[in-house]
N, C-alpha and C. Protein backbone atom coordinates (compact mmCIF):
# COMPACT_ATOMS: atom_id res chain seq x y z
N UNK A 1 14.29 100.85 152.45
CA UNK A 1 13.95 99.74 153.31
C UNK A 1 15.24 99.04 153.75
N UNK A 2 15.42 98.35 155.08
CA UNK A 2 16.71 97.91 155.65
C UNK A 2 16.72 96.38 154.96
N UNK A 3 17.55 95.91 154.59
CA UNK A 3 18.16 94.65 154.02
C UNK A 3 19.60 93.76 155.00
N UNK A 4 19.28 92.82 154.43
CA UNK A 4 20.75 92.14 155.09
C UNK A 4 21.75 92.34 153.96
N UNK A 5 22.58 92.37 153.75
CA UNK A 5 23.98 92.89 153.58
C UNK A 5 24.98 91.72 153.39
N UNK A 6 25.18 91.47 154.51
CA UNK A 6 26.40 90.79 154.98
C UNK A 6 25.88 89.59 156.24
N UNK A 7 25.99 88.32 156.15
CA UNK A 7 25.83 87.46 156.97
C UNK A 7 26.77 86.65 157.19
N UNK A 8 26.88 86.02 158.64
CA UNK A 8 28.45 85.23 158.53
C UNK A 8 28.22 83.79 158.64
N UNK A 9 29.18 82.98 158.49
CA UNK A 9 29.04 81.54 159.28
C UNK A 9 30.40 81.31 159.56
N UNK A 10 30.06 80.60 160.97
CA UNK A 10 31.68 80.17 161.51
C UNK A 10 32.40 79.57 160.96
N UNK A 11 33.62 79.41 160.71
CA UNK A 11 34.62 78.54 160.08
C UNK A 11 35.54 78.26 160.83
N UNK A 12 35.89 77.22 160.43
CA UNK A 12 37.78 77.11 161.39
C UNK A 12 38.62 76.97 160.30
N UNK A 13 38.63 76.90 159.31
CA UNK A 13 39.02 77.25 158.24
C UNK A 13 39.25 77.71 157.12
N UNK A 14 39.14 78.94 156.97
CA UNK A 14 38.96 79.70 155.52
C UNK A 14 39.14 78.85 154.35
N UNK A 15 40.50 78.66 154.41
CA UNK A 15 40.73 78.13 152.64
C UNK A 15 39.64 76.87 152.68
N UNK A 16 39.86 76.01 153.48
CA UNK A 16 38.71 75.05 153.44
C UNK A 16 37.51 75.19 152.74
N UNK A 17 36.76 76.15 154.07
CA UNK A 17 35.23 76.72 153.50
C UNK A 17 35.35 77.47 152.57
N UNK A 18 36.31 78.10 151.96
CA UNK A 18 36.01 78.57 150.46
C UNK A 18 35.52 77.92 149.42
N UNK A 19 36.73 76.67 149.44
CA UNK A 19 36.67 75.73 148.56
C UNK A 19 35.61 74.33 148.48
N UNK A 20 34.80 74.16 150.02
CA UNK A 20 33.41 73.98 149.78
C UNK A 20 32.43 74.62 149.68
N UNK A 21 32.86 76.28 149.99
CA UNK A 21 31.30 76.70 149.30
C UNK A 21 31.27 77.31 147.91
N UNK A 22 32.59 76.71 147.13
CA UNK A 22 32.80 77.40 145.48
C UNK A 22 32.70 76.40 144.90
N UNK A 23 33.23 75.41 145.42
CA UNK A 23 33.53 73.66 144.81
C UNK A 23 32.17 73.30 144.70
N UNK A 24 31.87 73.03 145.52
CA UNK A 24 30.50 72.00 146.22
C UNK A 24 29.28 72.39 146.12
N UNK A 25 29.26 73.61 146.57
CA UNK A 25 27.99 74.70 146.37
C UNK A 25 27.39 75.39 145.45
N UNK A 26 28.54 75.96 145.06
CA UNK A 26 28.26 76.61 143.79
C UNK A 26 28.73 77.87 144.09
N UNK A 27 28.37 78.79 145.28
CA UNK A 27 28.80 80.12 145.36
C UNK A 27 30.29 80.72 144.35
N UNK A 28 29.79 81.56 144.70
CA UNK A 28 31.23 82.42 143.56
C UNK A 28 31.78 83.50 144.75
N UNK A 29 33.24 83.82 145.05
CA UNK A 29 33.97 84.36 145.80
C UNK A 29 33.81 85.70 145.39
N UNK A 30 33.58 86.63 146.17
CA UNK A 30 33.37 88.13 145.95
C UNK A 30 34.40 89.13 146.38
N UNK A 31 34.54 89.13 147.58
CA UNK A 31 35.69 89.14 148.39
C UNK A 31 36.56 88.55 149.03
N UNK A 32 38.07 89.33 148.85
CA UNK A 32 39.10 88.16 149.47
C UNK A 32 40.26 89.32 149.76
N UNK A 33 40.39 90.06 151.08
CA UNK A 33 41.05 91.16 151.59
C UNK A 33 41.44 90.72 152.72
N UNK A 34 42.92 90.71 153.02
CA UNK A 34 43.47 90.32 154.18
C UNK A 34 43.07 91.34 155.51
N UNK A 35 43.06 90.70 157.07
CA UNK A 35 42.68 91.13 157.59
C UNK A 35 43.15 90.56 159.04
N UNK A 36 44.23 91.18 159.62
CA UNK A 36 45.03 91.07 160.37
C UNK A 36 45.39 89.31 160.04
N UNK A 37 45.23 88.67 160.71
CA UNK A 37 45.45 86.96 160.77
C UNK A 37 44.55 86.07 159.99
N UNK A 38 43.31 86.88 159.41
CA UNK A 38 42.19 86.06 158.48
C UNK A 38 42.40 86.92 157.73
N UNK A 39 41.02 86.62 157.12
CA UNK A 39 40.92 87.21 155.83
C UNK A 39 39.24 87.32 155.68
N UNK A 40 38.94 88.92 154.60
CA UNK A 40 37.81 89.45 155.03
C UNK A 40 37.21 88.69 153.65
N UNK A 41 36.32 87.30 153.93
CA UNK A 41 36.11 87.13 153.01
C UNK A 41 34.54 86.23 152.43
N UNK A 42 34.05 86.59 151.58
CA UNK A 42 32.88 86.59 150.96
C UNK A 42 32.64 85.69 149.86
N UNK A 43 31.21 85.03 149.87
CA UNK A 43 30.70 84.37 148.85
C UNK A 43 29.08 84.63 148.62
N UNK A 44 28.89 84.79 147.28
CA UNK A 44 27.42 85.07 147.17
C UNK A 44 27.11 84.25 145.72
N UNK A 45 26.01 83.80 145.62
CA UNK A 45 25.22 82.98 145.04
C UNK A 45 25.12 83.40 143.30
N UNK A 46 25.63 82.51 142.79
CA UNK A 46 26.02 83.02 141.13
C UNK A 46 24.22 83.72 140.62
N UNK A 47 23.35 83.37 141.23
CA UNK A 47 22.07 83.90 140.64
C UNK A 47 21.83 85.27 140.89
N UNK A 48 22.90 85.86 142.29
CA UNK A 48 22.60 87.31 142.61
C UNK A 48 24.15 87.29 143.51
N UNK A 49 25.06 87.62 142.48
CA UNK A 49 26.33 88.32 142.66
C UNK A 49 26.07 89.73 143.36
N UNK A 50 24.94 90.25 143.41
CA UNK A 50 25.18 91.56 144.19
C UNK A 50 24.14 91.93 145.58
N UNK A 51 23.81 90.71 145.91
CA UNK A 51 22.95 89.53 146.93
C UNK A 51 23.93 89.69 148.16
N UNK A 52 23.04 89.23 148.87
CA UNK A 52 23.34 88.63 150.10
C UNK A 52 24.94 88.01 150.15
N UNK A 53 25.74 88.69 151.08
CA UNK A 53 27.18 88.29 151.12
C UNK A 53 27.24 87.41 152.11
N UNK A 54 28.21 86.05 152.32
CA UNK A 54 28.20 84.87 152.93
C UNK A 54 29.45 85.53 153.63
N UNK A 55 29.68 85.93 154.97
CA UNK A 55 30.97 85.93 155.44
C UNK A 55 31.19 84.90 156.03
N UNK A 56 32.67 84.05 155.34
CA UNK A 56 33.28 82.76 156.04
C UNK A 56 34.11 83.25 157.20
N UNK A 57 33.58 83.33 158.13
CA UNK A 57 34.17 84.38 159.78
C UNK A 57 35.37 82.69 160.18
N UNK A 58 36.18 83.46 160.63
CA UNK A 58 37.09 82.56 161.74
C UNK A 58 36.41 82.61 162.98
N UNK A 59 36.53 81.63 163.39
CA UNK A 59 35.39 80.96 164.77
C UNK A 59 36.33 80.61 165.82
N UNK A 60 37.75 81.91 165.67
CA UNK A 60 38.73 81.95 167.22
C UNK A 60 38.45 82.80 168.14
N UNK A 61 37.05 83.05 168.01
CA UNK A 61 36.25 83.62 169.40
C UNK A 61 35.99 82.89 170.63
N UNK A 62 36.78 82.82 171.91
CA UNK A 62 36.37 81.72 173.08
C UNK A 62 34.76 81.30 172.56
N UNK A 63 34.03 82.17 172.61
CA UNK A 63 32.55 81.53 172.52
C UNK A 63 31.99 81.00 171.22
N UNK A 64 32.70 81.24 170.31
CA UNK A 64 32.40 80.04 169.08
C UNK A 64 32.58 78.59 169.29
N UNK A 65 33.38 78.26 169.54
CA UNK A 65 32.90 76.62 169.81
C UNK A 65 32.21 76.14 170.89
N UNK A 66 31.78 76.70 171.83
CA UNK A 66 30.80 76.20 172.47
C UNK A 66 29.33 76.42 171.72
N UNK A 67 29.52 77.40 171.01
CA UNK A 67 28.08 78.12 170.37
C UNK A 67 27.72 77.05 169.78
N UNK A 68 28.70 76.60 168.80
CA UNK A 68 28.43 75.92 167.66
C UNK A 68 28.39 74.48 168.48
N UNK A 69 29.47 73.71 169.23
CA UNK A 69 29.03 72.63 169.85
C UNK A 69 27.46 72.10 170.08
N UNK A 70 27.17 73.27 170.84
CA UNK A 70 25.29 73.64 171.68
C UNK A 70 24.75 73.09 170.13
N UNK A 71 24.96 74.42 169.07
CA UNK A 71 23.84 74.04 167.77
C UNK A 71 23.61 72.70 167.61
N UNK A 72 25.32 72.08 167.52
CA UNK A 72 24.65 70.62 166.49
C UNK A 72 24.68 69.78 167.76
N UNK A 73 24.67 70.02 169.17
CA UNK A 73 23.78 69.15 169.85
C UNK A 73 22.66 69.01 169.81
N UNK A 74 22.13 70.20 169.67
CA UNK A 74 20.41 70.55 169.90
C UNK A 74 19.92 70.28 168.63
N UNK A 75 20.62 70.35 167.45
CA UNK A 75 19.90 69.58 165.91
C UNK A 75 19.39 70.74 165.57
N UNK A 76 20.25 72.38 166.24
CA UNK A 76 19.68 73.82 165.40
C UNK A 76 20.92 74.17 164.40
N UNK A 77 20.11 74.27 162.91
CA UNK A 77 20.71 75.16 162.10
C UNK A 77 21.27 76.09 162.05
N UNK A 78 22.37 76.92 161.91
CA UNK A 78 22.43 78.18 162.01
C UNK A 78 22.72 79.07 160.89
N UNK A 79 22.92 78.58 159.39
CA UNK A 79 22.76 78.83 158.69
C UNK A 79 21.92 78.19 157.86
N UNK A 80 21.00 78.68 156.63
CA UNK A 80 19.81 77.83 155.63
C UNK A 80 20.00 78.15 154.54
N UNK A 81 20.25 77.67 153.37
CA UNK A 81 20.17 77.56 152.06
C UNK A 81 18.48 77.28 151.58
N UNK A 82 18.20 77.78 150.72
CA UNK A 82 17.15 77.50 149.98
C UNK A 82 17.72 77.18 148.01
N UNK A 83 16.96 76.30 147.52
CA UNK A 83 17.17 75.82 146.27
C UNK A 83 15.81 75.76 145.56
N UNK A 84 15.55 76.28 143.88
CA UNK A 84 14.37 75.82 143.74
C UNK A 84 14.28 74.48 143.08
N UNK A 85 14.81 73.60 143.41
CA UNK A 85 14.22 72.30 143.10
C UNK A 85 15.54 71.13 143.75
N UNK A 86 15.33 70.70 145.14
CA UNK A 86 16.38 69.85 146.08
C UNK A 86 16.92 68.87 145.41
N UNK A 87 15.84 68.33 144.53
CA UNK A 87 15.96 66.81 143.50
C UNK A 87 16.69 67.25 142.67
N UNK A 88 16.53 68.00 141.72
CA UNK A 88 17.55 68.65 141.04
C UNK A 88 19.03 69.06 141.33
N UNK A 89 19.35 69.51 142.36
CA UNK A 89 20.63 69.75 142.91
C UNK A 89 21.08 68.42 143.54
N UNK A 90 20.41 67.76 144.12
CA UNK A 90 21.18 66.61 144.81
C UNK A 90 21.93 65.32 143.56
């Protein structure tokens, strides 16, 4: 059966978004392989290390910041976390 793999979210900053989605989040870093000017790199969820991979993408695509501008005008998500209990984590 086909699965997701690999999913990305834009960044403008790697080391940044690493360190809020390891710090803050919780994720655990999986991959970290240089890759011309970024870096090919991954976070997945300490409950399933062999889960769904978070790619923190560089967002120096002309059409990434307008993309992303549009999202958080329009109040659309483009990435979703789920937690089982919100009260608990917050």
């Amino acid at each position: 059966m086909i699965r997701i793999n690999v999913t990305s979210v834009l960044v403008d900053d790697q080391a940044k978004a690493l360190a809020f989605y390891t710090e803050k989040l919780g994720f655990i870093k999986k991959t970290d392989v240089p890759a011309g000017g970024a870096r090919w790199l991954t976070v997945v969820s300490p409950a399933d290390p062999d889960g769904v991979e978070l790619l923190l993408e560089p967002d120096g695509h002309p059409a990434a910041g307008p993309f992303k501008q549009a999202l958080v005008a329009d109040g659309i998500p483009f990435t979703q976390f789920a937690v089982d209990d919100v009260y608990a984590e917050v």
